[in-house]
PDB file of N, CA and C in Angstrom:
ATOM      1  N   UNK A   1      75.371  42.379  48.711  1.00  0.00           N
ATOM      2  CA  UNK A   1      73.966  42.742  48.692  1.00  0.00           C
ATOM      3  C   UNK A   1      73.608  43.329  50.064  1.00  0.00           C
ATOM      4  N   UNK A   2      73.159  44.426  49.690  1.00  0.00           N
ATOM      5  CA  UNK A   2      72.281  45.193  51.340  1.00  0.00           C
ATOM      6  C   UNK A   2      71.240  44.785  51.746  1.00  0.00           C
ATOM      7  N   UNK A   3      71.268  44.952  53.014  1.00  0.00           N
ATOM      8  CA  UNK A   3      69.169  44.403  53.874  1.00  0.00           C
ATOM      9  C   UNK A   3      68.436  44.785  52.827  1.00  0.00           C
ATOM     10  N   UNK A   4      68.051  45.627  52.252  1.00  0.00           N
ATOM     11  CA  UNK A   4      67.303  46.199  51.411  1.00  0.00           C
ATOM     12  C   UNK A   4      66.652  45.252  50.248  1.00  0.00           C
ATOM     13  N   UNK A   5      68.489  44.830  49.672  1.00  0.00           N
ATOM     14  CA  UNK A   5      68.171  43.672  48.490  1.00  0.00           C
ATOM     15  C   UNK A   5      68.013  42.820  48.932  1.00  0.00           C
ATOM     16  N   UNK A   6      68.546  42.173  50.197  1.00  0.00           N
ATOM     17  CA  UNK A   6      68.159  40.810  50.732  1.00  0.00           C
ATOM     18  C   UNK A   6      66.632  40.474  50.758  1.00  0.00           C
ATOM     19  N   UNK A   7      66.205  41.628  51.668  1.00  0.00           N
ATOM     20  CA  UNK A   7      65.167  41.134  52.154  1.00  0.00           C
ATOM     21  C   UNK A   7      63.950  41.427  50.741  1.00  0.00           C
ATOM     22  N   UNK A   8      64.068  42.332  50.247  1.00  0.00           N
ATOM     23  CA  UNK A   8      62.745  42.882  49.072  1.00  0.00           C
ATOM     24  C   UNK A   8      63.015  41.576  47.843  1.00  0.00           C
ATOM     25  N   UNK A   9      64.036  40.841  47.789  1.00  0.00           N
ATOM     26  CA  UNK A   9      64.781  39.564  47.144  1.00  0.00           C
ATOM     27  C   UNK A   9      63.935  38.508  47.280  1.00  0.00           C
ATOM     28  N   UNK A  10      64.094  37.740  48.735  1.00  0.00           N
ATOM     29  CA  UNK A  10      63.984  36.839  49.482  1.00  0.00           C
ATOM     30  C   UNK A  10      62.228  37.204  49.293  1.00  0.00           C
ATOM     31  N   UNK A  11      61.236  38.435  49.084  1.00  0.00           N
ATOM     32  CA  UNK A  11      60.471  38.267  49.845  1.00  0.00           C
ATOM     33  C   UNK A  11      59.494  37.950  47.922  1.00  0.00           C
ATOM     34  N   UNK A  12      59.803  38.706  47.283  1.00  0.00           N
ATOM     35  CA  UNK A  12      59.674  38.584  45.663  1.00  0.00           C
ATOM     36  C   UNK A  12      60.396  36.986  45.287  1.00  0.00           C
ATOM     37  N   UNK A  13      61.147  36.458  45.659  1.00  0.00           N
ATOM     38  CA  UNK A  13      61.058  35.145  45.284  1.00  0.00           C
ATOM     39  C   UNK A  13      59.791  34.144  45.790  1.00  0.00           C
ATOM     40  N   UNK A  14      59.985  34.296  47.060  1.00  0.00           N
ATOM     41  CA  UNK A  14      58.852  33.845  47.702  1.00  0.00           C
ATOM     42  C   UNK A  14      57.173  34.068  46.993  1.00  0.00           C
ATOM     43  N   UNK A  15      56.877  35.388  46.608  1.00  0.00           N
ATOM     44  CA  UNK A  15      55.451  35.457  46.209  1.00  0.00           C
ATOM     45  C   UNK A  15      55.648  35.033  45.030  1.00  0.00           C
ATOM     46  N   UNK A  16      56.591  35.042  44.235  1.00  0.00           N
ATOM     47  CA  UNK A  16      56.595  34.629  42.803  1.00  0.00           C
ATOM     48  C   UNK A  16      56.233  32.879  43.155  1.00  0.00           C
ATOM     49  N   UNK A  17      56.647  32.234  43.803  1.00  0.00           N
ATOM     50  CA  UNK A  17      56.442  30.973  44.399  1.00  0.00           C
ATOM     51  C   UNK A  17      54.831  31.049  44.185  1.00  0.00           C
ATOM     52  N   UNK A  18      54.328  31.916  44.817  1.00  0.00           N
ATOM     53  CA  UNK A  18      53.433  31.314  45.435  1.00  0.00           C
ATOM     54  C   UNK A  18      51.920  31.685  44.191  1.00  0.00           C
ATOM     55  N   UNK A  19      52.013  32.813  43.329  1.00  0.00           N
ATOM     56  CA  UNK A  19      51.890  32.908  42.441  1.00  0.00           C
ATOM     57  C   UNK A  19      51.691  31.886  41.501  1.00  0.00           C
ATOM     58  N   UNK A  20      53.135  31.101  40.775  1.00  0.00           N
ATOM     59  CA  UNK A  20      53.127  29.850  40.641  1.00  0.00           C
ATOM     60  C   UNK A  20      52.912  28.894  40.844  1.00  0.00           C
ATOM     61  N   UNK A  21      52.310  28.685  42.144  1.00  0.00           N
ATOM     62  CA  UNK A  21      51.765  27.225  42.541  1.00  0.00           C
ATOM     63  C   UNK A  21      49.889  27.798  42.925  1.00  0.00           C
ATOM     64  N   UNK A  22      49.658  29.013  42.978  1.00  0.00           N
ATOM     65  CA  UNK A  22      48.376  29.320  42.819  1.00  0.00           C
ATOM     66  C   UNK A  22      47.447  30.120  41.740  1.00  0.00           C
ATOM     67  N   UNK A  23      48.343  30.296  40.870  1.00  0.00           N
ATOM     68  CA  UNK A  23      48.001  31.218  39.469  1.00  0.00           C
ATOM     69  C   UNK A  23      47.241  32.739  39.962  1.00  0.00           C
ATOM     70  N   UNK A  24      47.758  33.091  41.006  1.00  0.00           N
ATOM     71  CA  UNK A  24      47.279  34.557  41.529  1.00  0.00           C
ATOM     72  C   UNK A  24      48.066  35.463  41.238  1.00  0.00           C
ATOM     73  N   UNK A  25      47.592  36.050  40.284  1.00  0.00           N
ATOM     74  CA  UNK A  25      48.360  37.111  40.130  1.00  0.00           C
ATOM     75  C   UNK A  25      48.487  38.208  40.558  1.00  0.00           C
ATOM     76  N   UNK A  26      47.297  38.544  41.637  1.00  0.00           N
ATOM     77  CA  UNK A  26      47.140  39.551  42.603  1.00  0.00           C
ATOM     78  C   UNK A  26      48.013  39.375  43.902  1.00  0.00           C
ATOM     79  N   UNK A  27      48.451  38.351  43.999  1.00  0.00           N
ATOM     80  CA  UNK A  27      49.305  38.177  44.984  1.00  0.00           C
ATOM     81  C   UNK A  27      50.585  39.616  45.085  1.00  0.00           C
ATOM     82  N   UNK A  28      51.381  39.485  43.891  1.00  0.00           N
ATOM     83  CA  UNK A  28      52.129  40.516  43.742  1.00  0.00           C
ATOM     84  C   UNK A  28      51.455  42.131  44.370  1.00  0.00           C
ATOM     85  N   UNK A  29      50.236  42.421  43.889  1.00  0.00           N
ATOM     86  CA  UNK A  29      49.739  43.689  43.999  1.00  0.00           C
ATOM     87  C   UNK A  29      49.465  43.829  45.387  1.00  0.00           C
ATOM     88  N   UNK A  30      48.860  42.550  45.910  1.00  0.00           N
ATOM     89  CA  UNK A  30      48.755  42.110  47.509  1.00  0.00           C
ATOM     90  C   UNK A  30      49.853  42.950  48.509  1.00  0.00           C
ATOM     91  N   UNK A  31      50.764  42.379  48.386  1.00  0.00           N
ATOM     92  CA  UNK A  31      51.906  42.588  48.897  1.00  0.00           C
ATOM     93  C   UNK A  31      52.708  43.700  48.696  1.00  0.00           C
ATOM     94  N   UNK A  32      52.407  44.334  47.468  1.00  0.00           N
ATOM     95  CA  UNK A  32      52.926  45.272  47.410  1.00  0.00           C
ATOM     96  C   UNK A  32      52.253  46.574  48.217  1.00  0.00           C
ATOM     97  N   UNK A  33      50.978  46.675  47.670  1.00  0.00           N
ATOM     98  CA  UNK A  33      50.268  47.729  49.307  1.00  0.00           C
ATOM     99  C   UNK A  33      50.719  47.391  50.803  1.00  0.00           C
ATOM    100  N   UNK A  34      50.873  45.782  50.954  1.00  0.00           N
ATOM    101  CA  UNK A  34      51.045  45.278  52.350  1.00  0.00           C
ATOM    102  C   UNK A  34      52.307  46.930  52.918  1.00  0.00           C
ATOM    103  N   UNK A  35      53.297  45.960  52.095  1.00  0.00           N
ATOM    104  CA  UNK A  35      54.344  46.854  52.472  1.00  0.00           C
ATOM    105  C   UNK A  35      54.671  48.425  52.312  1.00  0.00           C
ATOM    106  N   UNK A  36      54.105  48.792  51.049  1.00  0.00           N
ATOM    107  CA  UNK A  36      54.045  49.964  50.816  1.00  0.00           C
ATOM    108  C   UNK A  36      53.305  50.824  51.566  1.00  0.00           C
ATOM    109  N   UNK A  37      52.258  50.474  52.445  1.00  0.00           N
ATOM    110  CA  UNK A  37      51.513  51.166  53.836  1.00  0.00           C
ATOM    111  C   UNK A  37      52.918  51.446  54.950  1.00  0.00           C
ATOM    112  N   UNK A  38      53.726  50.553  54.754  1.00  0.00           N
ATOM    113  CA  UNK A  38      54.728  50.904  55.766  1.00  0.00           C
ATOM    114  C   UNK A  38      55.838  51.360  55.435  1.00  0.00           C
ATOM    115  N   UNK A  39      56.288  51.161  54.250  1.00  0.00           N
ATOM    116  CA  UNK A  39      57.795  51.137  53.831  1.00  0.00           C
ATOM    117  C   UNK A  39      58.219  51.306  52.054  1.00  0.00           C
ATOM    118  N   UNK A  40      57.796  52.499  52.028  1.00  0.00           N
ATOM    119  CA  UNK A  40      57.891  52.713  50.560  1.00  0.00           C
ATOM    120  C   UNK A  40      59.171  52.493  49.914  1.00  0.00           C
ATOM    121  N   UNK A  41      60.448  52.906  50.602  1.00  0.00           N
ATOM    122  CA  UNK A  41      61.612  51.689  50.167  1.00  0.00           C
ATOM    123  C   UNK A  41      61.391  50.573  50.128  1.00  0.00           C
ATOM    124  N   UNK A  42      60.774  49.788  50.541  1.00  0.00           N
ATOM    125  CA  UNK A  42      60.984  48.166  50.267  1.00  0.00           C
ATOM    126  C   UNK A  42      59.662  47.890  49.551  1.00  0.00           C
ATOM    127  N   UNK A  43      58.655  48.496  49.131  1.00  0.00           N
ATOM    128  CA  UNK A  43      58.048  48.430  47.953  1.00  0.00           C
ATOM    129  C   UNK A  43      58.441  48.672  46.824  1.00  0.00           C
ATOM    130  N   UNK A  44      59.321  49.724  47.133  1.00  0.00           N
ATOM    131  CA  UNK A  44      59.953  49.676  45.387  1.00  0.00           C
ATOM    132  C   UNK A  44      61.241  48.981  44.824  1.00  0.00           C
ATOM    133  N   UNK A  45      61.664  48.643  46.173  1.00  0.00           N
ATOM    134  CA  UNK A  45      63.002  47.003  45.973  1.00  0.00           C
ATOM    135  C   UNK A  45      62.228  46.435  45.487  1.00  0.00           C
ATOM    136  N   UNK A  46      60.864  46.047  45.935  1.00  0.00           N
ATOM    137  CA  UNK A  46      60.498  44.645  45.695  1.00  0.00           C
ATOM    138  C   UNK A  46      59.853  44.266  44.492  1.00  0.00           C
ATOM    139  N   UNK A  47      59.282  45.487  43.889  1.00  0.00           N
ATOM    140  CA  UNK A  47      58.897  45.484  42.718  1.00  0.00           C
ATOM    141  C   UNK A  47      59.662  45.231  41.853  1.00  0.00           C
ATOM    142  N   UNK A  48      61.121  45.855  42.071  1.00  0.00           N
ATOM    143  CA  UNK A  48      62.374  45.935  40.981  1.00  0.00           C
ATOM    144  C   UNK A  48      63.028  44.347  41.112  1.00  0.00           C
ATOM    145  N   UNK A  49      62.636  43.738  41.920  1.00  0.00           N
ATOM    146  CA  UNK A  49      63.167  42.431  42.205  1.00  0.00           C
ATOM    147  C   UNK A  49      61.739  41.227  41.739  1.00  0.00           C
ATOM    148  N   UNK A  50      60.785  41.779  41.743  1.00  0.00           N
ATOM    149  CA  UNK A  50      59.736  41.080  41.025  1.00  0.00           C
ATOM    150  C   UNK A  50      60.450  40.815  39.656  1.00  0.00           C
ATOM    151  N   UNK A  51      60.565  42.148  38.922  1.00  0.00           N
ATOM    152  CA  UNK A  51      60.414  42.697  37.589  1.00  0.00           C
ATOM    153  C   UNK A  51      61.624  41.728  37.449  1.00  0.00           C
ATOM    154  N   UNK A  52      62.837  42.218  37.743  1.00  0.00           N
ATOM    155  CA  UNK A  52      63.898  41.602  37.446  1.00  0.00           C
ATOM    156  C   UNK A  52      63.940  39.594  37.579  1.00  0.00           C
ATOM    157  N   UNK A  53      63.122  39.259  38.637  1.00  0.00           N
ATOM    158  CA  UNK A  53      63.404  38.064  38.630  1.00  0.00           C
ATOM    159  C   UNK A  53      62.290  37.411  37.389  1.00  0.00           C
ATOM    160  N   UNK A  54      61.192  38.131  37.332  1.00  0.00           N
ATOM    161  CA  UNK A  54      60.252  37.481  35.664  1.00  0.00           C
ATOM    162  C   UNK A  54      61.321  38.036  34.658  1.00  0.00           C
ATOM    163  N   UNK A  55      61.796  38.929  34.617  1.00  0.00           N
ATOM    164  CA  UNK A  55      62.758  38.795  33.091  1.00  0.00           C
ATOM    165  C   UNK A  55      63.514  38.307  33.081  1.00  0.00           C
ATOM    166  N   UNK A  56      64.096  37.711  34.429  1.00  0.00           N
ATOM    167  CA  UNK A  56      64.899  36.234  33.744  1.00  0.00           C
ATOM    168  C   UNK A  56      64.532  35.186  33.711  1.00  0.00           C
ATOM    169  N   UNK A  57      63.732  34.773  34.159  1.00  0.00           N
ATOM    170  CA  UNK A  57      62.896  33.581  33.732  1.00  0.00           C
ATOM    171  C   UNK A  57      62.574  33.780  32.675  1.00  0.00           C
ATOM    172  N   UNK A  58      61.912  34.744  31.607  1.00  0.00           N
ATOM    173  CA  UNK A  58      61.628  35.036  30.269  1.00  0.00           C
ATOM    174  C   UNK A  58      62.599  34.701  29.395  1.00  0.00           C
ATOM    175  N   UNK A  59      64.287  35.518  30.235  1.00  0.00           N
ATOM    176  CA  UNK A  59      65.318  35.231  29.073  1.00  0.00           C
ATOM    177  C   UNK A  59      65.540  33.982  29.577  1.00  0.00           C
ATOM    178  N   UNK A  60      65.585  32.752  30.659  1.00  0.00           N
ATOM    179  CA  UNK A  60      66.346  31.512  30.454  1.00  0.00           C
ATOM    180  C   UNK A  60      65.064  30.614  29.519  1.00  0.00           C
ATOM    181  N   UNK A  61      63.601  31.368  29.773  1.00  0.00           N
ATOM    182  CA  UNK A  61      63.051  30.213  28.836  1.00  0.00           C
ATOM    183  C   UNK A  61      63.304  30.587  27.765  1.00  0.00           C
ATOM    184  N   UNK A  62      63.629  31.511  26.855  1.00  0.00           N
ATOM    185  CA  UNK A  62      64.394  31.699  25.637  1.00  0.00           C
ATOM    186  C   UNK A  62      65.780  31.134  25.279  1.00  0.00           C
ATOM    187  N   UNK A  63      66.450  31.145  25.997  1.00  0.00           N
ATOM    188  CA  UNK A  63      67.796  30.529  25.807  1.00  0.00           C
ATOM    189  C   UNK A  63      67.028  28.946  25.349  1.00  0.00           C
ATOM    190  N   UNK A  64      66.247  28.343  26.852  1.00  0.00           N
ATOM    191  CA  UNK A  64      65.772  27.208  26.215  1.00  0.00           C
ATOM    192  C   UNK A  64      65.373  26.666  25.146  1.00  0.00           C
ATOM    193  N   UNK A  65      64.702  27.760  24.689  1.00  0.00           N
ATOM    194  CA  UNK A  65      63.947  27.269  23.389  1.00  0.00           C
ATOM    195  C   UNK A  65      64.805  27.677  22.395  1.00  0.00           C
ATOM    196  N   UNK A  66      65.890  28.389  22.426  1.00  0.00           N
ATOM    197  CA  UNK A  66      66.874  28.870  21.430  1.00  0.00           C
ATOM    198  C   UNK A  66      68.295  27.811  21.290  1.00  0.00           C
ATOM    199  N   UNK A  67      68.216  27.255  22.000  1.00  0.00           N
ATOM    200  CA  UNK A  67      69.123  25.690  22.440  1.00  0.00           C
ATOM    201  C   UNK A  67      68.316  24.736  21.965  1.00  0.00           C
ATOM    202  N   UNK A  68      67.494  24.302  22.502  1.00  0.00           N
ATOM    203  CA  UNK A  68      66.375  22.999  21.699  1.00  0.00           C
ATOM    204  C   UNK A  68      66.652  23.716  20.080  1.00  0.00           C
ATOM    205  N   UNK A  69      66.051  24.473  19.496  1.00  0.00           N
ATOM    206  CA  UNK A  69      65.719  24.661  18.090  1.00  0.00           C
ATOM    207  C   UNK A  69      67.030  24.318  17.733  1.00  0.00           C
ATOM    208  N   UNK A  70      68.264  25.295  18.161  1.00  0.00           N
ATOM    209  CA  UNK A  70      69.581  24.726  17.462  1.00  0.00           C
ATOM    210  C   UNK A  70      70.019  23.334  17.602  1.00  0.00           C
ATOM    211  N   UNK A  71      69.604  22.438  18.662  1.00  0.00           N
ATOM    212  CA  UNK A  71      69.867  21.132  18.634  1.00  0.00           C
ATOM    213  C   UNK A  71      69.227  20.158  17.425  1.00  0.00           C
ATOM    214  N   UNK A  72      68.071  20.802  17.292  1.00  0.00           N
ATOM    215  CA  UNK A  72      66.976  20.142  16.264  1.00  0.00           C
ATOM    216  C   UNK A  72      67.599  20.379  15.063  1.00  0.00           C
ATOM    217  N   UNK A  73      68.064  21.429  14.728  1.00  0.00           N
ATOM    218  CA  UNK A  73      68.420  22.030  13.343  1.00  0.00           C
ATOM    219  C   UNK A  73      69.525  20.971  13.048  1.00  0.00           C
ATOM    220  N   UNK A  74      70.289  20.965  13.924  1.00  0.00           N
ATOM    221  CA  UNK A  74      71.542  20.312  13.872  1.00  0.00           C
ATOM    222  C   UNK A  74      71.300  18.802  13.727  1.00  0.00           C
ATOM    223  N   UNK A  75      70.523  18.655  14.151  1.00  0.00           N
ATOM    224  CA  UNK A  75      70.645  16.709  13.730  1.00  0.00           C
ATOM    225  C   UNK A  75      69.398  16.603  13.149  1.00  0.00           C
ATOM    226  N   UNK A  76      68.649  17.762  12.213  1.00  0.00           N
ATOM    227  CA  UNK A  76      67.390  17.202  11.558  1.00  0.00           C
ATOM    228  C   UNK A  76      68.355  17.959   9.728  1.00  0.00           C
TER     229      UNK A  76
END
């Protein structure tokens, strides 16, 4: 992984954090001007590392719920 992904990574995990423990969803948009005033590469890492890290949380809570149901099926 390059500075690029590290850091636009590290910095999209973090607001997703914080997002989650404050239900702001402007946070993301926040941050994204922050940086994008300075550094239009690492606004658009960071977006792609937003995006990417909510669609997997989407697909592991699916797996979840696609594991529970088959467990249920199976012993109901």
């Amino acid at each position: 992984m390059d500075l690029l992904e590290q850091v636009s990574d590290a910095l999209a995990k973090d607001v997703l954090k914080a997002v989650d423990a404050t239900g702001d969803e402007d946070l993301v948009e926040e941050i994204k001007k922050t940086i994008g005033a300075s550094s239009t590469t690492l606004e658009e890492a960071f977006m792609t590392a937003v995006r990417i890290r909510r669609a997997e949380a989407r697909g592991r809570k699916q797996l979840a719920q696609l594991v529970k149901k088959k467990a249920q099926d199976l012993q109901g």
